[in-house]
Structures are given as C-alpha cells and as structure tokens.
C-alpha atoms as a PDB file:
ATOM      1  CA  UNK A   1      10.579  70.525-126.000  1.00  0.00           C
ATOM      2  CA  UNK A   2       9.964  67.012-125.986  1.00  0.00           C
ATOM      3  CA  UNK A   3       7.315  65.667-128.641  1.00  0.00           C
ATOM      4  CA  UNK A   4       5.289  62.193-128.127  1.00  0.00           C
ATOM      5  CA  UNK A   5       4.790  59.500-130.139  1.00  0.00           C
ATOM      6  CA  UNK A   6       7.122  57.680-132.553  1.00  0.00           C
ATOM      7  CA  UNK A   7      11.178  57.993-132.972  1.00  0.00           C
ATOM      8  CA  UNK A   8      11.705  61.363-134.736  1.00  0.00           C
ATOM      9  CA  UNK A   9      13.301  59.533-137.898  1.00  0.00           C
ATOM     10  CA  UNK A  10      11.807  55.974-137.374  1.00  0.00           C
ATOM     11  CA  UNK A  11       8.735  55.036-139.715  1.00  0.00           C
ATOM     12  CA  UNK A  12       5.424  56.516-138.364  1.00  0.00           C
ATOM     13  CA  UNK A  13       3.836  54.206-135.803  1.00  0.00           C
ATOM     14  CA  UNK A  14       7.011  52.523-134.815  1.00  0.00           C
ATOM     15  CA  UNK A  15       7.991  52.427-131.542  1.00  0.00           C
ATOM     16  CA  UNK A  16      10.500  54.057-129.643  1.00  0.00           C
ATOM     17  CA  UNK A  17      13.460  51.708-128.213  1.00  0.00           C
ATOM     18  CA  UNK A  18      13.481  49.799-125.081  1.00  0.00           C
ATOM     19  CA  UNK A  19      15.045  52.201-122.259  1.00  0.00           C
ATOM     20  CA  UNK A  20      16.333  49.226-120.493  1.00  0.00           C
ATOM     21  CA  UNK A  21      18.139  47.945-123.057  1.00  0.00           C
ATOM     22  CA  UNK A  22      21.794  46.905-122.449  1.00  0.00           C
ATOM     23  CA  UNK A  23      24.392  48.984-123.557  1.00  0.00           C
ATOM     24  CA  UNK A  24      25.888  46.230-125.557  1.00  0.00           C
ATOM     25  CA  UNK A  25      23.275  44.250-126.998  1.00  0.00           C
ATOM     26  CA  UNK A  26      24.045  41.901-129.824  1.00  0.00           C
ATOM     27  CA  UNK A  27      20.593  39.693-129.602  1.00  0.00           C
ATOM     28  CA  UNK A  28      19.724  40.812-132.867  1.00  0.00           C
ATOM     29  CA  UNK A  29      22.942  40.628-134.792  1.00  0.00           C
ATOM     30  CA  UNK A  30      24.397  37.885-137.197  1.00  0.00           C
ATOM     31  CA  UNK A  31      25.928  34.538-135.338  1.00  0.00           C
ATOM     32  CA  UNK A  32      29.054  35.111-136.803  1.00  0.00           C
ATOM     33  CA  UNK A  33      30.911  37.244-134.084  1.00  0.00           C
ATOM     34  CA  UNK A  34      28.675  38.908-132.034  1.00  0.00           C
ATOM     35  CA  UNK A  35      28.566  39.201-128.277  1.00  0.00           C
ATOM     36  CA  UNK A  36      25.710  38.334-125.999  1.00  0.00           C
ATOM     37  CA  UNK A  37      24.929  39.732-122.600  1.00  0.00           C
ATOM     38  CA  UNK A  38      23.780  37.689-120.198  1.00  0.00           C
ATOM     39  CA  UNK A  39      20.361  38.016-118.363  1.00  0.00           C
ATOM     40  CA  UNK A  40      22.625  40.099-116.155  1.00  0.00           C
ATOM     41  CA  UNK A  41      23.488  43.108-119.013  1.00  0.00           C
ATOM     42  CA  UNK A  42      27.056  41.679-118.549  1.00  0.00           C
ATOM     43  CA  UNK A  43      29.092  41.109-121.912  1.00  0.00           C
ATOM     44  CA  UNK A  44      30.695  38.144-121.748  1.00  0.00           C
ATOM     45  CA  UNK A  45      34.368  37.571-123.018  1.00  0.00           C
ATOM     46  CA  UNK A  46      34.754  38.980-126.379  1.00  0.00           C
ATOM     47  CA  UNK A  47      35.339  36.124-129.056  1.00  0.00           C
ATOM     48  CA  UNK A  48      38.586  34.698-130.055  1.00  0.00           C
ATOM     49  CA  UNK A  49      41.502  37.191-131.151  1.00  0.00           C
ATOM     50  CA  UNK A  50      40.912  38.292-135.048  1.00  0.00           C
ATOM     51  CA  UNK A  51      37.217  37.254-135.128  1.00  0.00           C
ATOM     52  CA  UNK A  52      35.495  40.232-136.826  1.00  0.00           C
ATOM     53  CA  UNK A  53      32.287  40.828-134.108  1.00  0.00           C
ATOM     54  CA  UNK A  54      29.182  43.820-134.944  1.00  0.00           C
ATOM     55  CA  UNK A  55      28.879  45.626-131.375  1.00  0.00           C
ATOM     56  CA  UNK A  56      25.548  47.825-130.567  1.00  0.00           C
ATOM     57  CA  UNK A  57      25.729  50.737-128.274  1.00  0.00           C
ATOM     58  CA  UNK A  58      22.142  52.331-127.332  1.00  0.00           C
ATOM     59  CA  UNK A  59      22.890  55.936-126.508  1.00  0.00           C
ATOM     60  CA  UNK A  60      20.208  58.512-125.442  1.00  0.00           C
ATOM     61  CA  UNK A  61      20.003  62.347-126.555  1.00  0.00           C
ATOM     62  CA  UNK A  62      17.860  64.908-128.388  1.00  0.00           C
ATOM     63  CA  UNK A  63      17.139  65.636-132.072  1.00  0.00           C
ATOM     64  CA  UNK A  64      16.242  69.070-133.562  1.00  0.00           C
ATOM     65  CA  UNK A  65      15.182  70.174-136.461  1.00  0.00           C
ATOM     66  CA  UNK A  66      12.850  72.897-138.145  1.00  0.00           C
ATOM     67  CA  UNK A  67      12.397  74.392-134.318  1.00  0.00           C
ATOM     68  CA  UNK A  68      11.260  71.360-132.549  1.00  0.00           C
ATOM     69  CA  UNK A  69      13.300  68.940-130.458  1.00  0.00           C
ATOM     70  CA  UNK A  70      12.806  65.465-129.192  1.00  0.00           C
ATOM     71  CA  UNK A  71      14.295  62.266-126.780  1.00  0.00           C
ATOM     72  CA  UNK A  72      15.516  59.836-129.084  1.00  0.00           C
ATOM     73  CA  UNK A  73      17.534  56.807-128.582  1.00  0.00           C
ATOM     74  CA  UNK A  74      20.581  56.003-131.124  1.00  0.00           C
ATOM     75  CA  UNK A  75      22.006  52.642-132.274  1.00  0.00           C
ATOM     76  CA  UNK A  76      25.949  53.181-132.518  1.00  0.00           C
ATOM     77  CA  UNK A  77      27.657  50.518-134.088  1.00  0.00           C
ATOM     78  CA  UNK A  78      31.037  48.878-133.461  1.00  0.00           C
ATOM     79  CA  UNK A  79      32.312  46.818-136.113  1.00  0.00           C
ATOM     80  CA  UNK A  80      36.182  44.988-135.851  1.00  0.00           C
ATOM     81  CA  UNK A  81      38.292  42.725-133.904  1.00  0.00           C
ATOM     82  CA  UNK A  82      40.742  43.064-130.946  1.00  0.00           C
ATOM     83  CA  UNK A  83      43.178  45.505-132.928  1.00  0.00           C
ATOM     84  CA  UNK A  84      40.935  47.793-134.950  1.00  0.00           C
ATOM     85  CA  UNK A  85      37.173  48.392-135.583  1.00  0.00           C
ATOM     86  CA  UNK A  86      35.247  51.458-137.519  1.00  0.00           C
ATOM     87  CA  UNK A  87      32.470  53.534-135.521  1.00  0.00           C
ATOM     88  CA  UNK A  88      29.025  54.115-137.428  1.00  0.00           C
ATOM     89  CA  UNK A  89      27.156  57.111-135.989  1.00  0.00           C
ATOM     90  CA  UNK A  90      28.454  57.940-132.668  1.00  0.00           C
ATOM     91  CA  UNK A  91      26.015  59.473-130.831  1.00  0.00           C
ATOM     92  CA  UNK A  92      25.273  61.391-127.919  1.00  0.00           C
ATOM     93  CA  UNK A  93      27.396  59.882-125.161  1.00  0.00           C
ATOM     94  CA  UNK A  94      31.147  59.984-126.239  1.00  0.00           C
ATOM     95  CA  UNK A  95      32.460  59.017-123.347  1.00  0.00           C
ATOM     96  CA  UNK A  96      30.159  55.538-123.952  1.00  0.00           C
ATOM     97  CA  UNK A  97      31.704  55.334-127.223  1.00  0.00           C
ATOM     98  CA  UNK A  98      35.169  55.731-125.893  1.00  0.00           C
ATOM     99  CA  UNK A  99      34.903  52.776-123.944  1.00  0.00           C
ATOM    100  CA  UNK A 100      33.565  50.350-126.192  1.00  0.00           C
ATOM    101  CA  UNK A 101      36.558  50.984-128.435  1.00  0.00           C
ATOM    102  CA  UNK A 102      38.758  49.998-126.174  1.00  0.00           C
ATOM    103  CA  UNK A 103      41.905  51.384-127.144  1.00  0.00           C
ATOM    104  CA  UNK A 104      41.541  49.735-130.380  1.00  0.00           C
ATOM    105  CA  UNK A 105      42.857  51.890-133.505  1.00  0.00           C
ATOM    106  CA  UNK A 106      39.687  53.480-135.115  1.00  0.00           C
ATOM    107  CA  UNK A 107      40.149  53.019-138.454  1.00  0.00           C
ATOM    108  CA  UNK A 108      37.493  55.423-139.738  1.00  0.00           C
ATOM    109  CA  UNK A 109      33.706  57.294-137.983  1.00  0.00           C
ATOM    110  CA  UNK A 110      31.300  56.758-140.733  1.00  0.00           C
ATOM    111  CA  UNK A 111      28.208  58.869-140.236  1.00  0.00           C
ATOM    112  CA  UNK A 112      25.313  57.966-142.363  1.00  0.00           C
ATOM    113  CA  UNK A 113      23.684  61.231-141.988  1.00  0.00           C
ATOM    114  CA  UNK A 114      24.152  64.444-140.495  1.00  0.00           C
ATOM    115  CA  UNK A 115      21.077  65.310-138.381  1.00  0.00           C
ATOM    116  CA  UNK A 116      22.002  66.000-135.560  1.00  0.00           C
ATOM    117  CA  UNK A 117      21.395  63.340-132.771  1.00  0.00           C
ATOM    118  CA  UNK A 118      23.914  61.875-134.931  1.00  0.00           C
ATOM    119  CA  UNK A 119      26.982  63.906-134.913  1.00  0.00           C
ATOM    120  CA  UNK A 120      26.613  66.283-132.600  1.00  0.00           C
ATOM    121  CA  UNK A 121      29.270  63.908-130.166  1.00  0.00           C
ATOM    122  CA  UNK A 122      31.089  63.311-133.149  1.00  0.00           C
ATOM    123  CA  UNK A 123      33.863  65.605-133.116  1.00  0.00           C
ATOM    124  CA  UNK A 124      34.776  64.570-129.208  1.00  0.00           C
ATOM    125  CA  UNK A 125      34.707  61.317-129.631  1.00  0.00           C
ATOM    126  CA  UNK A 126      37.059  61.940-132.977  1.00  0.00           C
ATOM    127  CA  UNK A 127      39.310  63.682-130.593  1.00  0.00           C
ATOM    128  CA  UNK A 128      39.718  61.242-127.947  1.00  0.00           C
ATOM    129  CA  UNK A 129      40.261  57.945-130.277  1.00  0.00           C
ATOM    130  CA  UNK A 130      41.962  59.699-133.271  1.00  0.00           C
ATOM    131  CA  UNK A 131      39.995  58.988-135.925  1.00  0.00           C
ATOM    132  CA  UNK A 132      38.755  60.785-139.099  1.00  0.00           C
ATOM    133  CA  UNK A 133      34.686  61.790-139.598  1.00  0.00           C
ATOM    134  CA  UNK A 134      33.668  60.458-142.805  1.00  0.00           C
ATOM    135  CA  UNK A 135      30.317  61.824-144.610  1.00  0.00           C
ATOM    136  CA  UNK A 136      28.948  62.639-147.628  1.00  0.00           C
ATOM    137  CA  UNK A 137      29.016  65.805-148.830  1.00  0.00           C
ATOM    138  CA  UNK A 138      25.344  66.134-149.507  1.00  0.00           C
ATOM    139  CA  UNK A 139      24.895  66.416-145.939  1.00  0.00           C
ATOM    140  CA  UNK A 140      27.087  69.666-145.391  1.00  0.00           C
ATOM    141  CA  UNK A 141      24.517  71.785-144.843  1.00  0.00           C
ATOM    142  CA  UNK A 142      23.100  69.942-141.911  1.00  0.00           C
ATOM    143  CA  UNK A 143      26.346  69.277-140.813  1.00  0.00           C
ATOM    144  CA  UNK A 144      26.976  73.270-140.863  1.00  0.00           C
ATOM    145  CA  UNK A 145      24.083  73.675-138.797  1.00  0.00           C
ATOM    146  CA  UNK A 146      25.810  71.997-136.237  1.00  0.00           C
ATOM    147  CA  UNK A 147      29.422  73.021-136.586  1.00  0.00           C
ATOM    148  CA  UNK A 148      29.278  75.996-139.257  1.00  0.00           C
ATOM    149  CA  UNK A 149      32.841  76.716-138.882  1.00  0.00           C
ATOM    150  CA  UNK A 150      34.621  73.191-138.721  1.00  0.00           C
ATOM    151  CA  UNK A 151      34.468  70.960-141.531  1.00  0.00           C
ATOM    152  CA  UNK A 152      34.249  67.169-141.335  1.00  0.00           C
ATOM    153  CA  UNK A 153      37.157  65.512-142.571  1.00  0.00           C
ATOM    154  CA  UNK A 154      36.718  63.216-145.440  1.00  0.00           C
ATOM    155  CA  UNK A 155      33.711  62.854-147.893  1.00  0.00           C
ATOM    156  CA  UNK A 156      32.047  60.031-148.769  1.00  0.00           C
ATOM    157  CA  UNK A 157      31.422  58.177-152.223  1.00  0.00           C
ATOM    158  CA  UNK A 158      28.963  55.790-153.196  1.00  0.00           C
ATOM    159  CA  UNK A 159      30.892  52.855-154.150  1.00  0.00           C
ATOM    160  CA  UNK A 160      34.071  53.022-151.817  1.00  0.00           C
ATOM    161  CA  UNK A 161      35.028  50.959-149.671  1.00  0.00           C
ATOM    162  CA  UNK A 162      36.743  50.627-145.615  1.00  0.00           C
ATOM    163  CA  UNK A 163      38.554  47.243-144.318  1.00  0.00           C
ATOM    164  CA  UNK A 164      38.575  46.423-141.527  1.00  0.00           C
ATOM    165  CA  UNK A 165      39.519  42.714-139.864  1.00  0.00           C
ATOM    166  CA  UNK A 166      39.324  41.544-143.527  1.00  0.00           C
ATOM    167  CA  UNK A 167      35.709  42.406-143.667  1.00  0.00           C
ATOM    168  CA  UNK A 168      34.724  45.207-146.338  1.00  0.00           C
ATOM    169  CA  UNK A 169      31.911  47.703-145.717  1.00  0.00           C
ATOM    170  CA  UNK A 170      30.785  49.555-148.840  1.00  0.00           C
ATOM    171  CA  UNK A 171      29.070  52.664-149.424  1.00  0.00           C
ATOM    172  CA  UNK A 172      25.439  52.737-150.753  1.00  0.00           C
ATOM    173  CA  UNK A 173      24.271  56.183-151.398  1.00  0.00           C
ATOM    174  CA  UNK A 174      20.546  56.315-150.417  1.00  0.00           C
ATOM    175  CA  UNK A 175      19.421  59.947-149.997  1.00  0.00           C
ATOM    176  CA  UNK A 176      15.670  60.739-148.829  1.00  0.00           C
ATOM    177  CA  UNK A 177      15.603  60.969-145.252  1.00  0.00           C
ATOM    178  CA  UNK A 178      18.668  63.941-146.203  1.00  0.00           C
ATOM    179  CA  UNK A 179      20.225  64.845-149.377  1.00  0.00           C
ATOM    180  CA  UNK A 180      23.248  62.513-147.940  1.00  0.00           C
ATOM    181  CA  UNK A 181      22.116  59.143-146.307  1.00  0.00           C
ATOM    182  CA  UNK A 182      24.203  56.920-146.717  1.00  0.00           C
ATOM    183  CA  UNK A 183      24.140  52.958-145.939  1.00  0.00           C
ATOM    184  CA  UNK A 184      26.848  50.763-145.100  1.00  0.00           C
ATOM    185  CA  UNK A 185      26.612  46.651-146.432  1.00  0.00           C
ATOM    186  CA  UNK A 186      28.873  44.380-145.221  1.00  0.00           C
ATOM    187  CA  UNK A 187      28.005  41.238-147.224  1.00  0.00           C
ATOM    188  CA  UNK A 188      30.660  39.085-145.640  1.00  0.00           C
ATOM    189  CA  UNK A 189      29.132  39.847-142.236  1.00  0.00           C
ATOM    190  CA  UNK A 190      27.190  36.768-140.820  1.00  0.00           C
ATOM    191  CA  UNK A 191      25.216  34.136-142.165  1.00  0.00           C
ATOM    192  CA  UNK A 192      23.944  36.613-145.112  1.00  0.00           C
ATOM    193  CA  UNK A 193      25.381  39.818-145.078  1.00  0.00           C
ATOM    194  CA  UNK A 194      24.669  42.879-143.116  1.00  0.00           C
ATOM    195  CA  UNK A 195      23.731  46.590-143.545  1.00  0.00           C
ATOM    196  CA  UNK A 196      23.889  49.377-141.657  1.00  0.00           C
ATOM    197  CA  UNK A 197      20.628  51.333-142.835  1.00  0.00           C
ATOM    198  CA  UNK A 198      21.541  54.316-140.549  1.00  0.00           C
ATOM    199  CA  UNK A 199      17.806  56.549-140.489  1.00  0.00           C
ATOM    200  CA  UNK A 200      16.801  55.142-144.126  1.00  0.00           C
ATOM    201  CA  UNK A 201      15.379  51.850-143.536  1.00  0.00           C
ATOM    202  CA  UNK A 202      13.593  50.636-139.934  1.00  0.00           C
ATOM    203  CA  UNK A 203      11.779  47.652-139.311  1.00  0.00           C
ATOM    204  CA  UNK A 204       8.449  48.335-140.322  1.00  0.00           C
ATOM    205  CA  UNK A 205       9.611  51.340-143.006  1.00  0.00           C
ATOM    206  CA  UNK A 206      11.113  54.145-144.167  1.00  0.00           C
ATOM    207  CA  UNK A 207      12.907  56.755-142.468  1.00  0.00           C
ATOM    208  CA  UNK A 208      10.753  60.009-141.794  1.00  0.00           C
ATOM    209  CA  UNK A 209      10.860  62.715-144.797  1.00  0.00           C
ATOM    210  CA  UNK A 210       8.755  65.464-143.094  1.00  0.00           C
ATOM    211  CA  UNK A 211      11.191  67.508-142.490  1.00  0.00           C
ATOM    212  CA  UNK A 212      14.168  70.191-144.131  1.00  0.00           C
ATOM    213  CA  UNK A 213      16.045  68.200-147.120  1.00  0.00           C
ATOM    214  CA  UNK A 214      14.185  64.888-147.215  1.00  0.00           C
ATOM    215  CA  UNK A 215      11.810  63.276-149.489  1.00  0.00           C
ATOM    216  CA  UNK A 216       9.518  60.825-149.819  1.00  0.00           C
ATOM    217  CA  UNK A 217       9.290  59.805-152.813  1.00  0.00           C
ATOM    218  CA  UNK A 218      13.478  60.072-153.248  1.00  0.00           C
ATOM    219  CA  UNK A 219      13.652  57.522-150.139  1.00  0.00           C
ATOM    220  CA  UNK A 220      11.575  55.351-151.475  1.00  0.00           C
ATOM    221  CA  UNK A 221      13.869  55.135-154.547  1.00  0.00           C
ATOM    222  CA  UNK A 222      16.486  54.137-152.668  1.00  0.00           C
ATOM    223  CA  UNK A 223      15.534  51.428-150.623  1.00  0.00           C
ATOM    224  CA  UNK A 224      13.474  49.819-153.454  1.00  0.00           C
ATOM    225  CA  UNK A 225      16.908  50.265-155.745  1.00  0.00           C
ATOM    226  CA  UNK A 226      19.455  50.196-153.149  1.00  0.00           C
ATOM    227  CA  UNK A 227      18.256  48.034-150.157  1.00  0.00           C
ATOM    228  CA  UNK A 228      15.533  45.902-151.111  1.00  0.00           C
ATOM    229  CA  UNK A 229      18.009  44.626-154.097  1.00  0.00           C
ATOM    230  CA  UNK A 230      20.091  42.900-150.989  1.00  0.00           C
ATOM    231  CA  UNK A 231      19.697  38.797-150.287  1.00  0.00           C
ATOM    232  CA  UNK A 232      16.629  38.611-148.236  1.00  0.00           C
ATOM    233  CA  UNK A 233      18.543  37.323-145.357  1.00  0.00           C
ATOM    234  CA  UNK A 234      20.654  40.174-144.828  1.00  0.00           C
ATOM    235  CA  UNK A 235      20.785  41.756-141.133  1.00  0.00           C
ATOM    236  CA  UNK A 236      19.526  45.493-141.606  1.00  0.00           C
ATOM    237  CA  UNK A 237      20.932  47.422-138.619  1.00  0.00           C
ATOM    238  CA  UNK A 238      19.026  50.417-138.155  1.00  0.00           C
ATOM    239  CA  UNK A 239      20.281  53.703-136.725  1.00  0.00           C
ATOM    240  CA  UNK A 240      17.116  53.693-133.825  1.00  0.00           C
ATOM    241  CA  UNK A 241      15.113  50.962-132.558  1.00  0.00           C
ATOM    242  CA  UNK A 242      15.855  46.800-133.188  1.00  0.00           C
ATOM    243  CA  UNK A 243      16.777  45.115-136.323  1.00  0.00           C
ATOM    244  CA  UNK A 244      15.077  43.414-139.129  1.00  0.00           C
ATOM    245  CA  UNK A 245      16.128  41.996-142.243  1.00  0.00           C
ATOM    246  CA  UNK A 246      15.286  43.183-146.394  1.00  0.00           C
ATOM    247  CA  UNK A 247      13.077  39.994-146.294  1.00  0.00           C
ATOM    248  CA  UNK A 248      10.551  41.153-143.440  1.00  0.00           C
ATOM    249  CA  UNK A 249      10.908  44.692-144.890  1.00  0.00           C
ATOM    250  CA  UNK A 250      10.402  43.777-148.725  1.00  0.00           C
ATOM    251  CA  UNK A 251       6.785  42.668-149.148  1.00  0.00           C
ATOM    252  CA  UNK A 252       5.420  45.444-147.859  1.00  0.00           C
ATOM    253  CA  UNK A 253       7.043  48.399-150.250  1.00  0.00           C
ATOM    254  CA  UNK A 254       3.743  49.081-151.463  1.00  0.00           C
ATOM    255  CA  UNK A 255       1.879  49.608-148.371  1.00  0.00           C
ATOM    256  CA  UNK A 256       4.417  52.414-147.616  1.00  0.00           C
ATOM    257  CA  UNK A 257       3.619  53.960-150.986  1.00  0.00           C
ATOM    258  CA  UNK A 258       0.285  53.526-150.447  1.00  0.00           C
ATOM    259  CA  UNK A 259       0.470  55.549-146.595  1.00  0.00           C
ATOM    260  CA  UNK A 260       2.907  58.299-147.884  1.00  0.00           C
ATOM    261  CA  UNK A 261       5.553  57.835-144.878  1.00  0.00           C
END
C-alpha cells in the first residue's frame, strides 16, 4: 500500500525528493571535499588522495510501520577518503551502496534509527564490505521487528566518537522520531561543520512523531537542545529529501510548536 502526500518521516507538507536525482549528488554539501556531477549525472574525478569528501547516495524503497507502507526515497551518506570512509544509513539498494564504497575499508555503518527503510539492507551490505552495524540501543525494538533473531553489532553512546580521514563524527543522542535517533556532527566538515540529522531534523522541520515510539514533544527537545545549539552555518544532512542548515531551520522552532508536527 502506497500512501500520498509527504515523505513518511519528513515534516508534514514537505516534499518528497526529486526522482531524477543523481545517484551521487553533492550540490548541497560543504565546499570542502565534495564531488559534483556534471549536467550529465557523471561524477567527476574524486578529489586529491587523503581529502576527506561527504558522498550522497539517493536510494528508493518502502517504509512500514503500524500496518501501513509507503515509497520513500533515502539519503545514504558516504563520508572518507580514498582508503576508508563510514556509511550512515544504508538503505534499500545494497548493491548501490557497495559500489560507492569502492573497495575502501568501512570503518563503521552508523544507523541513526532503526525504522525500517533504514536498515532493512543493512545486514547485506554489512556482509559484502565487512563492516560492523552500529545503533543505539533504544532502537532494539524496531530493530527486532525487522530482524528479531539477529542482533546488531555494536551500540551506540551519546558522546562517542568514529575517525575517519582525520575527521571526527560524534554522537548526539536526539530521540523523538524513535526512542533511539541519533545524529552525527562533524564540526570539522566544511566551511562550518556538518550534521547528519538522519529522520530528526528536515528542512522545513521535525521528523514525523505519529507513529509507534516517537514523540513530539521529546523531538522537539532535542533539536532545540541538541541541534539548534550548532553554529548557524552548519550543513544539516537529512536522512530524506535536500539539505538545509540550523540557521534556515532555527527561527522558526516556534511555528513547529505552534502546528504540533
């Protein structure tokens, strides 16, 4: 069953991402190492060797949840050099995923939630590039609704920290949208810093909280204590749909509160 209207997870009203989008697309992403495709699609030649670069894959699936199911569209994020990278939310199409690596080592898979358009690929895509799933453990019980006999391999703390290509991505807890959403900041990243907001932050709001395990009111917590506490200029890379950044997203914390979603 396929249900119109917005991005099941996006803010209410928000639109769905462009189907034609290339399947690298780094328009959107800090100038410090990202790739551009050409009015072709084509990537050009990757930067120069031991440049840390933020790579976007837009992968296309279902999500279900509380008996319904929808099309969605994921961001998958790539985020390394030419030697090793870490994969944030791998979804749908592992194959896709495969490929962008590169034969790269995978230093970790960090999933910022566990709904399912977002893991379900997960454990192949572990598989075939060798690499550990990393989640918080809030988010076991939607990850056991997916695989309710295989744990994930390593939980995840609010606080740590992964390297990778001397560039540090830290782990902001920010439940709401599920007990366990988690968000990924990368201050060294571009011009002013990047996070990965996963489903908890989208241009133009919040991630949805009508559903099993999320809140509103929890979600709004975190982004006003978690996100919105971020330099203005820092890149939020969402989990569906384009970018934005905590200073588009920041003035308007009120009309969200006022709306309810």
């Amino acid at each position: 069953m396929s249900a119109p209207g917005p991005t099941p997870g996006s803010p209410s009203g928000a639109s769905a991402p462009d189907p034609a989008a290339p399947a690298v697309d780094g328009d959107a992403l800090p100038d410090t190492g990202r790739e551009h495709p050409d009015d072709s699609g084509a990537v050009p030649a990757r930067p120069a060797a031991g440049q840390v670069r933020v790579e976007r894959l837009v992968t296309a699936g279902t999500f279900s949840l509380d008996g319904g199911t929808w099309d969605v569209e994921n961001n998958v994020w790539l985020v390394g050099d030419d030697d090793a990278c870490v994969v944030i939310d791998p979804a749908h199409d592992p194959q896709k995923v495969v490929e962008a690596v590169a034969g790269r080592q995978v230093v970790a898979i960090l999933l910022t939630h566990a709904h399912d358009d977002h893991i379900r690929s997960v454990k192949e895509v572990a598989g075939q590039v060798g690499a550990q799933i990393h989640l918080h453990p809030d988010d076991t019980v939607l990850w056991e609704q997916v695989y309710p006999h295989t744990p994930f391999d390593a939980e995840l703390a609010d606080g740590q920290e992964f390297a990778v290509g001397g560039v540090r991505l830290t782990v902001l807890h920010t439940p709401g949208h599920s007990p366990g959403s988690v968000c990924f900041s990368a201050p060294e990243l571009g011009e002013h810093g990047v996070v990965f907001s996963g489903d908890t932050l989208f241009q133009g709001g919040p991630g949805a909280t009508g559903r099993s395990y999320s809140d509103f009111g929890t979600i709004i917590g975190s982004i006003r204590e978690r996100l919105l506490t971020l330099p203005e200029g820092t890149e939020v890379l969402t989990g569906h749909g384009d970018p934005t950044t905590i200073g588009a997203e920041a003035p308007h914390l009120q009309e969200w509160i006022d709306r309810g979603h």
